[in-house]
Protein backbone atom coordinates (compact mmCIF):
# COMPACT_ATOMS: atom_id res chain seq x y z
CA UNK A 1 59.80 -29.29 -10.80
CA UNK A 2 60.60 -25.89 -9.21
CA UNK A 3 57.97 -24.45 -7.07
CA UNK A 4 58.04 -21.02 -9.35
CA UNK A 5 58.10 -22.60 -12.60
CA UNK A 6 55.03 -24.64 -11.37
CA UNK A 7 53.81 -21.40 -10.28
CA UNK A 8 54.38 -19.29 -13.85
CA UNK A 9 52.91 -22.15 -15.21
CA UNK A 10 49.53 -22.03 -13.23
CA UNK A 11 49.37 -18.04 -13.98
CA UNK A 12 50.13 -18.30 -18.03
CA UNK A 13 47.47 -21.06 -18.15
CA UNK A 14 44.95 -18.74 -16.24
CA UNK A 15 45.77 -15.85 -18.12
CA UNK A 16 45.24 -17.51 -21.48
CA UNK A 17 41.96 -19.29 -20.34
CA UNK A 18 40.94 -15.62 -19.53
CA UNK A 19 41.79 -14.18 -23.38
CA UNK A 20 39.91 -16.80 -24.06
CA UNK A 21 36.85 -16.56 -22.48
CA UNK A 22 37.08 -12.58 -23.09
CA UNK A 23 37.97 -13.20 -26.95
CA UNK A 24 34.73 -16.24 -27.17
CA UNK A 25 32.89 -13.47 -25.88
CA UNK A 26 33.61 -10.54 -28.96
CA UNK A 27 30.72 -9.52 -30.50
CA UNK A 28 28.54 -10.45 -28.18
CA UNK A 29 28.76 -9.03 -24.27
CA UNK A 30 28.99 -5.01 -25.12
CA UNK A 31 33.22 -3.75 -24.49
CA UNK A 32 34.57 -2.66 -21.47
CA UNK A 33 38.14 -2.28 -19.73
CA UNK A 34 40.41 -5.66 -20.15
CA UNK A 35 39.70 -7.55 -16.99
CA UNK A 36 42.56 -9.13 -15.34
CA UNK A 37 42.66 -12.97 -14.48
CA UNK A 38 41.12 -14.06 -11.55
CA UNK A 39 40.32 -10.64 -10.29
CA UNK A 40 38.71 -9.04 -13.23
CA UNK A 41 38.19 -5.32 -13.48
CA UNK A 42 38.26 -4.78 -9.68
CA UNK A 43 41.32 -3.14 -9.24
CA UNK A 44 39.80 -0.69 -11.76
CA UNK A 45 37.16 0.60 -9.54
CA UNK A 46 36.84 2.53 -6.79
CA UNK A 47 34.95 0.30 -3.82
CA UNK A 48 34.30 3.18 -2.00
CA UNK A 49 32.50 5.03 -4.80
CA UNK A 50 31.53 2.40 -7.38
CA UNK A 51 29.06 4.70 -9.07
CA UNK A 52 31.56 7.45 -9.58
CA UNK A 53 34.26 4.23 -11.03
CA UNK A 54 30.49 3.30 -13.58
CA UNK A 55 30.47 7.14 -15.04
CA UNK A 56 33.89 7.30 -15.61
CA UNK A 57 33.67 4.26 -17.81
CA UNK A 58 30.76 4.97 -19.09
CA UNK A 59 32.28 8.29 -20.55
CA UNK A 60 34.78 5.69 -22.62
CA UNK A 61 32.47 2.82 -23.18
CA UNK A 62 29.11 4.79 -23.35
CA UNK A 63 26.12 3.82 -21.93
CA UNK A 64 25.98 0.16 -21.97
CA UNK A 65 29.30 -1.48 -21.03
CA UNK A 66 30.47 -4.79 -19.07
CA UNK A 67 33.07 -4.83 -16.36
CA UNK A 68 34.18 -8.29 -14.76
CA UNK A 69 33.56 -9.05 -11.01
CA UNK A 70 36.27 -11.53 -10.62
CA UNK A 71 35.26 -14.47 -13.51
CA UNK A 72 31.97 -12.86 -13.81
CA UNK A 73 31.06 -10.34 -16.17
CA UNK A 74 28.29 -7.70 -15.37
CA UNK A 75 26.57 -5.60 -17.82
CA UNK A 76 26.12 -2.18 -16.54
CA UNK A 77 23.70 0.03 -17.68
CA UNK A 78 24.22 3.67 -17.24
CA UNK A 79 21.90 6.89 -18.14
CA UNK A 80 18.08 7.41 -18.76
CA UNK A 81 17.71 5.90 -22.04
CA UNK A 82 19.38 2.75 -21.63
CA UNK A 83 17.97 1.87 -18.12
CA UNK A 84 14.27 2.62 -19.88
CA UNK A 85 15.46 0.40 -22.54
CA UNK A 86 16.29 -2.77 -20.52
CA UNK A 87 14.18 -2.03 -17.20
CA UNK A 88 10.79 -0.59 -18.83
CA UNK A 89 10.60 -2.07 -22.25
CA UNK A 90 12.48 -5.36 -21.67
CA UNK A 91 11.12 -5.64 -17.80
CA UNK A 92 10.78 -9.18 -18.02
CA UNK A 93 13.67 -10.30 -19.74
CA UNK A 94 15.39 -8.05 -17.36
CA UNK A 95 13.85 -9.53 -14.07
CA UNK A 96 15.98 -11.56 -12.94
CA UNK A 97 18.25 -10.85 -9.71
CA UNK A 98 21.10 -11.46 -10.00
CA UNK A 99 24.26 -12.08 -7.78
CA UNK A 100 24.17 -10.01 -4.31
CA UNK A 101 27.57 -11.53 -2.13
CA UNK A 102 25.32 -10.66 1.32
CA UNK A 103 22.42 -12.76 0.20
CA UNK A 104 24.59 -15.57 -1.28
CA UNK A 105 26.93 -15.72 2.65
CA UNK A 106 23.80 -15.58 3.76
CA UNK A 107 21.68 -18.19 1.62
CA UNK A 108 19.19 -16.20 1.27
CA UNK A 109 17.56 -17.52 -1.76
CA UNK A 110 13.76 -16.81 -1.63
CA UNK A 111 11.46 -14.17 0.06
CA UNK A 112 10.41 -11.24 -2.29
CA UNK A 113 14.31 -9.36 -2.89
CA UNK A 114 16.48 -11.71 -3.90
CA UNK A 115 14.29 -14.78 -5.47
CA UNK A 116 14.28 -15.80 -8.92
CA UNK A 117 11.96 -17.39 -11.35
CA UNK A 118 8.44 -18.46 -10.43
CA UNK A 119 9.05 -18.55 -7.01
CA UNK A 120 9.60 -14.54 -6.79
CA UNK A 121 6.72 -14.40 -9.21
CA UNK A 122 4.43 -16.40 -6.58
CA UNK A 123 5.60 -14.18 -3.42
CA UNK A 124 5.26 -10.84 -4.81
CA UNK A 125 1.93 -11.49 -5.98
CA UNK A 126 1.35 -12.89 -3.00
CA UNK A 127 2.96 -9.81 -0.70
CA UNK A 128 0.91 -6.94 -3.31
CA UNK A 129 -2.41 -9.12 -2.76
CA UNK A 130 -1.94 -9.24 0.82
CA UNK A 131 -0.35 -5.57 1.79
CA UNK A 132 -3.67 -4.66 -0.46
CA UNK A 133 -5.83 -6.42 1.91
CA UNK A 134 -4.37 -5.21 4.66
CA UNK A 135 -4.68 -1.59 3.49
CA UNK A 136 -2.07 -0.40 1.30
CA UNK A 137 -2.54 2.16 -0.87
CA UNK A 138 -5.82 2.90 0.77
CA UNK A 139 -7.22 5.32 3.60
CA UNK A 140 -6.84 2.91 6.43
CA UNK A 141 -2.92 2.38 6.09
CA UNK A 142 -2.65 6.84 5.81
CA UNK A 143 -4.59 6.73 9.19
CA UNK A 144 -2.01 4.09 10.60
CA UNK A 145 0.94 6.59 9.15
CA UNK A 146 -1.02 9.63 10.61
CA UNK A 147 -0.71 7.76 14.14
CA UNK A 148 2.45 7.12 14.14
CA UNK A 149 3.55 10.41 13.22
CA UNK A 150 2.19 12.44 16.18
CA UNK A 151 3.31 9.46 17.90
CA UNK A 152 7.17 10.53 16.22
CA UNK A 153 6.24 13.76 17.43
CA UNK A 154 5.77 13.37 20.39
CA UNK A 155 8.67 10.89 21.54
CA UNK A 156 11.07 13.94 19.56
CA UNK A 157 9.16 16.38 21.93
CA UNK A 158 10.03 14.55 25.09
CA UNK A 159 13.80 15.56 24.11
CA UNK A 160 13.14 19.08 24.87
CA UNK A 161 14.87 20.94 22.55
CA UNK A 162 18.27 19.33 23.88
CA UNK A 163 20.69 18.06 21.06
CA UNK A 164 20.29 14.45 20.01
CA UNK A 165 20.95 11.91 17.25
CA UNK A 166 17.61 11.05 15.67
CA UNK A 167 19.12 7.69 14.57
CA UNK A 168 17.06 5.92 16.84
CA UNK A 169 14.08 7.76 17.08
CA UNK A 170 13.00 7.78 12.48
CA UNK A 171 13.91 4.08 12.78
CA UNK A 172 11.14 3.14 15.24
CA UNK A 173 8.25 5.39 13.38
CA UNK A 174 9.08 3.19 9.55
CA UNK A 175 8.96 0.16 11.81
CA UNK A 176 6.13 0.57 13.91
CA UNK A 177 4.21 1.45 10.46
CA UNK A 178 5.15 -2.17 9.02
CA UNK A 179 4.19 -3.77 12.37
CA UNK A 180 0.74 -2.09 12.20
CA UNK A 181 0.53 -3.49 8.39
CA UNK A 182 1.42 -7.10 9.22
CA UNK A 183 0.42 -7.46 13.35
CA UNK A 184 -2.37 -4.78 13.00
CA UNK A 185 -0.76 -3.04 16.50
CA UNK A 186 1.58 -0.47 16.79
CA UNK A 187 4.08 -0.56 20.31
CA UNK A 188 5.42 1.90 22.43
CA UNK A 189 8.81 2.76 21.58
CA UNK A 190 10.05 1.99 24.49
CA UNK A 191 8.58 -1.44 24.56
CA UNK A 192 10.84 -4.34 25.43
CA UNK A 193 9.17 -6.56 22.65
CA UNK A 194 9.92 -3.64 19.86
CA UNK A 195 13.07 -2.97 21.36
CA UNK A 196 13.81 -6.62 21.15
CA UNK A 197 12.53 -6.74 16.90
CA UNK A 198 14.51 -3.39 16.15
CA UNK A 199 17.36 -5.74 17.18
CA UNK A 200 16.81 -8.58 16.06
CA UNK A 201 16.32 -7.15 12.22
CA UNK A 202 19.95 -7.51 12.15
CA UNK A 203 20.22 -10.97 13.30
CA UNK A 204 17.60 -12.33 11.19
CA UNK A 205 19.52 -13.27 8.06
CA UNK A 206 21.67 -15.35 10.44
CA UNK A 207 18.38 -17.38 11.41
CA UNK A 208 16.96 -17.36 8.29
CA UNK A 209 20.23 -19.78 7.03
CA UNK A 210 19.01 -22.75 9.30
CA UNK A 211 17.65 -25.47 8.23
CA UNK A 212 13.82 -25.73 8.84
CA UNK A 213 11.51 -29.21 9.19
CA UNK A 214 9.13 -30.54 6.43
CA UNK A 215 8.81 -27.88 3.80
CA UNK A 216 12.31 -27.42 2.93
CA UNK A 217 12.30 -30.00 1.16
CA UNK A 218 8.98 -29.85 -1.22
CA UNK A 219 10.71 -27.91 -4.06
CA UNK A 220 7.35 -27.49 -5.66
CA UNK A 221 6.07 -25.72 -2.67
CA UNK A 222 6.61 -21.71 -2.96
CA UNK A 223 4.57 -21.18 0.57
CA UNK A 224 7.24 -22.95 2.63
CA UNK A 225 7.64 -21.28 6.43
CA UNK A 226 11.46 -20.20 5.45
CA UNK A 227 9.67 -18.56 2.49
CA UNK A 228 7.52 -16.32 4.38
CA UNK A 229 9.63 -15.61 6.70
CA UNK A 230 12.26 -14.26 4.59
CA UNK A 231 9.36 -12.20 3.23
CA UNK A 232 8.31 -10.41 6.06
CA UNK A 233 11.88 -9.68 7.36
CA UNK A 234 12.19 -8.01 3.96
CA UNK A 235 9.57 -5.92 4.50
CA UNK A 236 10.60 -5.25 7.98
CA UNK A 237 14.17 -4.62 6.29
CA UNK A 238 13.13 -2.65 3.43
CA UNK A 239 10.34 -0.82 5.01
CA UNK A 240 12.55 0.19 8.13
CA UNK A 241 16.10 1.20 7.49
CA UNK A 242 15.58 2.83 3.92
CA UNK A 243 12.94 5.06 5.50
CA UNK A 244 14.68 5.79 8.46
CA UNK A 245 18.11 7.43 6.60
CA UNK A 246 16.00 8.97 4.00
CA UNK A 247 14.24 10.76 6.75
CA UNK A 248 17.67 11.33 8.71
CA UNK A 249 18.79 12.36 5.77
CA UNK A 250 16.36 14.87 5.24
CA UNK A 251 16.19 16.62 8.18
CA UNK A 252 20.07 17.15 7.73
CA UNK A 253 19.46 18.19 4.57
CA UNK A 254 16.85 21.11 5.94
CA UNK A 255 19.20 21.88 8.25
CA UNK A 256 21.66 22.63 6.06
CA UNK A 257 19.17 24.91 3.67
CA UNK A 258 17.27 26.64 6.53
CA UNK A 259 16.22 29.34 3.70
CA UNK A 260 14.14 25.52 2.27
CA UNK A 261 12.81 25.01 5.86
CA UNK A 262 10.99 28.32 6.33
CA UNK A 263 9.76 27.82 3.04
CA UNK A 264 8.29 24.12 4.01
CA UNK A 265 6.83 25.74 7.24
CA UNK A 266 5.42 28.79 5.71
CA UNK A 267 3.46 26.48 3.22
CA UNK A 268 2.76 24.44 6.09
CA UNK A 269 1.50 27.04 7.81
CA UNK A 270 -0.78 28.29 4.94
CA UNK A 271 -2.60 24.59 3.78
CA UNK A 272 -2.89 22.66 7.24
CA UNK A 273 -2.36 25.24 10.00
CA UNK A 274 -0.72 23.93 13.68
CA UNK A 275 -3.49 21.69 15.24
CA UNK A 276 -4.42 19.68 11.94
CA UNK A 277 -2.71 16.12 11.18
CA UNK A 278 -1.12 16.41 7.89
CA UNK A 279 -2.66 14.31 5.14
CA UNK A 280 -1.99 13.23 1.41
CA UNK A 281 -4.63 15.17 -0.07
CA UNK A 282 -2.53 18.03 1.21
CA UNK A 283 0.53 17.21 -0.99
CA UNK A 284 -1.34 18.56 -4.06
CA UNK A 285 -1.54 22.25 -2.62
CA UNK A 286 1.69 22.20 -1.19
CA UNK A 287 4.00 22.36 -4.20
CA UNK A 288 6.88 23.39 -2.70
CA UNK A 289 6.88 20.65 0.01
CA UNK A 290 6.24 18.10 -2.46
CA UNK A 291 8.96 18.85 -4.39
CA UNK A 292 11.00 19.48 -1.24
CA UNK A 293 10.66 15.56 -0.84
CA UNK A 294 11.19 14.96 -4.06
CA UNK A 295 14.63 16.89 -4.34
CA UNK A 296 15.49 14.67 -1.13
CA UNK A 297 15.08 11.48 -2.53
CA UNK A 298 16.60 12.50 -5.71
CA UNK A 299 19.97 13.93 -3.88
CA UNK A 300 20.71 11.69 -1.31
CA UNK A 301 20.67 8.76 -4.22
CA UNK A 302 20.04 6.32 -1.44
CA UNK A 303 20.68 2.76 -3.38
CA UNK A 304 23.38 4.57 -6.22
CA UNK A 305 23.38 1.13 -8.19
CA UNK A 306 20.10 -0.71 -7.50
CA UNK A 307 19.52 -4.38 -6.10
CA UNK A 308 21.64 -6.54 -9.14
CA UNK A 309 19.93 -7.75 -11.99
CA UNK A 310 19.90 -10.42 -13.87
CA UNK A 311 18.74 -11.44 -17.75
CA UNK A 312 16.01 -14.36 -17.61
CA UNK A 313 16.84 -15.37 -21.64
CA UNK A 314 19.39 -14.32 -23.59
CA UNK A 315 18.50 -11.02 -24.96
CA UNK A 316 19.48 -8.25 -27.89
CA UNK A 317 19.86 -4.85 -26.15
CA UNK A 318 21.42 -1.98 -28.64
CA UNK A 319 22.82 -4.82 -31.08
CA UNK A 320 24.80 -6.70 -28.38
CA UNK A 321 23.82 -10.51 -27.26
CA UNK A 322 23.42 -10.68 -23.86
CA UNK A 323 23.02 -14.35 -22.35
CA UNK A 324 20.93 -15.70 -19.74
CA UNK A 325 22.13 -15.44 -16.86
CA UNK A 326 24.30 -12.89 -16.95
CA UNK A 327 24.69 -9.92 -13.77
CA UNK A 328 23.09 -6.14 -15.04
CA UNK A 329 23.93 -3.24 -12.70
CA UNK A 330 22.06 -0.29 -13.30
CA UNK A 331 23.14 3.16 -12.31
CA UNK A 332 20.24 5.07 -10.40
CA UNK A 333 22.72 7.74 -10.02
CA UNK A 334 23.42 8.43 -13.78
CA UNK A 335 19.53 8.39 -13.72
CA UNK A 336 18.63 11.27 -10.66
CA UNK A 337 22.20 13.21 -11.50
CA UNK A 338 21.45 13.69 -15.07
CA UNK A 339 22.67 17.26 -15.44
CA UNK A 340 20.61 17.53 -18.49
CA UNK A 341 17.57 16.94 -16.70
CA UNK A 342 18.37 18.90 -13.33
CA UNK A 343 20.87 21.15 -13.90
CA UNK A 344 23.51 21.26 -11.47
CA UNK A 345 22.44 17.67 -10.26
CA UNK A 346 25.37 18.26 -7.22
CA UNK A 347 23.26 21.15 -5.60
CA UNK A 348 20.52 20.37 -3.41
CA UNK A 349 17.67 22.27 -5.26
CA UNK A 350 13.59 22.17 -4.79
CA UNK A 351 13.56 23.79 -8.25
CA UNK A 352 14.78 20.38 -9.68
CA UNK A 353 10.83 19.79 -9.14
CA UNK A 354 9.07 23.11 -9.79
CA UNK A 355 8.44 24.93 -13.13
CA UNK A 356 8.48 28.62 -14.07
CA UNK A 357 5.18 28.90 -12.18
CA UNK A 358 6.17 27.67 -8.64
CA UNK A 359 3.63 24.17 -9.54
CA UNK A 360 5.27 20.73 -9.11
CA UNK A 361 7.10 19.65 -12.37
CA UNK A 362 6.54 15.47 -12.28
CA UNK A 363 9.87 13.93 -14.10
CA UNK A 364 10.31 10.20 -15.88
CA UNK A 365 14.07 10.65 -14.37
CA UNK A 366 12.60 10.29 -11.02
CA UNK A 367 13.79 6.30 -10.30
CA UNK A 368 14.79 6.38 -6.14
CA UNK A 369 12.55 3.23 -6.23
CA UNK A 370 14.24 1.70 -9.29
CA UNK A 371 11.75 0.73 -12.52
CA UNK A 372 10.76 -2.33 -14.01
CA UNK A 373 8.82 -5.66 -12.46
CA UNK A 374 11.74 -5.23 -9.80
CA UNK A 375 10.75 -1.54 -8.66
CA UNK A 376 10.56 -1.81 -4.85
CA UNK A 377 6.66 -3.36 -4.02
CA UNK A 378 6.36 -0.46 -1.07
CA UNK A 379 6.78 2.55 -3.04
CA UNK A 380 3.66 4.11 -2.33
CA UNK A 381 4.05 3.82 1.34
CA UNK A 382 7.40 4.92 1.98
CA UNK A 383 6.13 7.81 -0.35
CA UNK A 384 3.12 8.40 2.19
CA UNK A 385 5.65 7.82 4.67
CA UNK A 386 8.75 10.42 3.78
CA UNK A 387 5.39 13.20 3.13
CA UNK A 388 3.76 12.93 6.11
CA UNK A 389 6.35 12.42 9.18
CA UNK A 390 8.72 15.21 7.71
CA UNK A 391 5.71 17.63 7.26
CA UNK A 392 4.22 16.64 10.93
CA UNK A 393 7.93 17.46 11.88
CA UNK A 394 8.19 20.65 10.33
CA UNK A 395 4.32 21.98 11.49
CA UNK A 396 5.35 21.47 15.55
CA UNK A 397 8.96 21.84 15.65
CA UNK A 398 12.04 24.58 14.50
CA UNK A 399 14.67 22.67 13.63
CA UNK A 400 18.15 23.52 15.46
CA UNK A 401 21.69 22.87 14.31
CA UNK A 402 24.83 22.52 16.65
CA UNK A 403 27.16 24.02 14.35
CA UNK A 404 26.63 26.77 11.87
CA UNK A 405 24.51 25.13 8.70
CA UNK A 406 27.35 26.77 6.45
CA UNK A 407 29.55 23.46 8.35
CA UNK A 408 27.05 21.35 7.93
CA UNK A 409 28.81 18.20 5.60
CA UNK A 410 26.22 16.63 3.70
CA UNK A 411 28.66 14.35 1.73
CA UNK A 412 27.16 10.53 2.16
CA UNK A 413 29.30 7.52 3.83
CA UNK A 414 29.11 4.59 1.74
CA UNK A 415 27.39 1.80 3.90
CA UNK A 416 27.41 -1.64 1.89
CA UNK A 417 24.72 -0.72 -0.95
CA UNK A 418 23.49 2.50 0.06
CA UNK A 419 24.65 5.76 0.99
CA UNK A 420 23.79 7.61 4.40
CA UNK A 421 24.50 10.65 6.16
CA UNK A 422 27.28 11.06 8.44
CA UNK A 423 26.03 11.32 12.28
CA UNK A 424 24.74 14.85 13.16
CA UNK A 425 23.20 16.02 16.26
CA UNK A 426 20.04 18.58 16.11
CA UNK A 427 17.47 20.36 18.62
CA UNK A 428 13.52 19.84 18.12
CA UNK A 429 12.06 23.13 18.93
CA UNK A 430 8.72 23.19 20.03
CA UNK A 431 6.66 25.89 17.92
């Protein structure tokens, strides 16, 4: 037989087993665009920008569509109401997590991100219990944040008001905070042994996909060494780099809205003064710098589409049969960009957070950290964390641009999952 009829042959019969499995699924999985065979709806969306690819179908398909990842279909979930729906009211049916291509390569199939089943259950209640008893959430663990940050301040003061790329600088401060949590020491920054972790955060998921003696193969065992492991370098992972470029991120941000800066500073300068550490109980008389940080996290949309989902049992969500199994992609950008909630959601604006009075203005739309039983376990840390090193910033340095801040370009580069700033250089006055 001819090589191409053998080949038209292959393709109809692929193409008709996809109709199929589309046309099995009617009335069931909610629409979306017609995938293609093999490839699915891929060639439909923009890789570069997959959340701005989500809202444009979601103006067609509305809020709760499905668009096919190859064979796979994935039910997204776009806008306020319908992430509520599936992440707050059906957060356990809804708790799965689901496919993540990194994790898969990797085999990274346990530690507290990307488990399933009673094995996450296990090591998140075992990671809460333990960051508890090691502090979070209480005084001890602000102190350890307080450190670091005149620690941050002073490494940025031995740059002496010359231009440099912070990059390095706000990653060691989020990492030397999860070191003090789990080794109870901080290190220099210029420590070889820090140097040497910083490093090797990278290389980590390689080591992690080895095979490991004993416990490996006790499937009954949760607390396996490979288990832990994984845990902590998600905490190290999690805790360091999301920190770090929402902090880089900031400080471009400021120095693109100096007008916001002297605003910060001036407040600053009111509540805590130059020679006293910042602290939490601070945040509630400094509106302005509260929703400063607020308007930060909300703009720079750091993880647009959330870790992936996944349904544990086959569900009902708005009249539509979703099985177990099955990918869910929510959009945390339809969620902080909600134009009906902060008008002109494009602008970077502290108002976003302030009412008619000048006092912060709390919102439900508020979701950097996701929602649900997956919301990320060390929100109230890296909130500690984003408050007090940018305000310690602010209170003992001027912050400097190289170019004028009307060429500053704040537009994010996509970077796998998340979105970061492009590289800037800036100058740490001393005050």
């Amino acid at each position: 037989m001819d090589l191409a009829v053998v080949l038209v042959l292959c393709l109809s019969c692929l193409l008709l087993l996809s109709l199929w499995k589309q046309s099995s699924g009617k009335g069931k999985l909610p629409p979306g665009p017609t995938p293609l065979p093999i490839l699915g709806n891929i060639l439909q969306l923009d890789v570069k920008n997959i959340s701005k690819s989500l809202t444009n179908l979601s103006k067609v398909y509305g809020p709760v569509f499905t668009v096919y990842f190859g064979m796979k279909p994935i039910v997204v979930l776009h806008g306020y109401e319908a992430v509520k729906e599936a992440l707050i009211d059906l957060r356990e049916e809804f708790s799965g997590r689901g496919m993540f291509p990194l994790a898969e390569r990797a085999n990274i199939v346990n530690g507290i991100l990307f488990s399933n089943g009673k094995t996450w259950k296990e090591i998140r209640r075992f990671s809460l219990m333990t960051l508890r008893n090691f502090g979070m959430g209480k005084r001890s663990i602000e102190d350890r944040v307080q450190e670091e940050a005149c620690c941050l301040v002073e490494e940025l003061r031995k740059t002496n008001g010359l231009p440099c790329d912070p990059t390095f600088i706000l990653g060691c401060a989020p990492c030397n905070v999860i070191c003090s949590i789990i080794f109870q020491n901080r290190f220099d920054y210029k420590d070889p042994v820090f140097l040497d972790l910083m490093e090797r955060l990278n290389e980590i998921l390689r080591i992690l996909s080895s095979p490991w003696v004993q416990e490996k193969q006790n499937q009954q065992l949760e607390f396996t060494l490979e288990n832990l492991t994984t845990t902590v370098f998600d905490l190290f992972g999690a805790g360091t780099e999301t920190m770090s470029t929402t902090l880089r991120y900031g400080l471009l941000l400021l120095l693109k809205h100096p007008e916001v800066t002297a605003k910060v500073q001036e407040e600053i300068d009111r509540v805590i003064g130059r020679h006293r550490s910042p602290c939490m109980q601070d945040r509630s008389h400094m509106p302005y710098t509260d929703a400063v940080v607020h308007e930060i996290q909300r703009y720079i949309d750091l993880v647009p589409s959330s870790l992936p989902h996944m349904v544990t049992h086959d569900i009902e969500l708005r009249n539509y049969i979703i099985p177990k199994g099955t990918g869910v992609l929510v959009s945390l950008t339809s969620v902080l960009y909600d134009d009906k909630v902060f008008p002109n959601p494009e602008m970077f604006d502290p108002g976003h957070f302030l009412d008619e009075s000048g006092n912060f203005k709390k919102s439900d739309h508020f979701m950097p950290f996701s929602a649900g039983k997956r919301i990320c376990a060390g929100e109230s840390l890296a909130r500690m964390e984003v408050f007090l090193f940018l305000t310690a910033i602010l209170q003992k340095f001027t912050l400097k641009s190289v170019v004028d801040p009307k060429d500053i370009d704040t537009t994010p580069i996509a970077n796998g999952f998340t979105s970061v700033p492009p590289p800037y250089k800036l100058c740490f006055i001393p005050l």
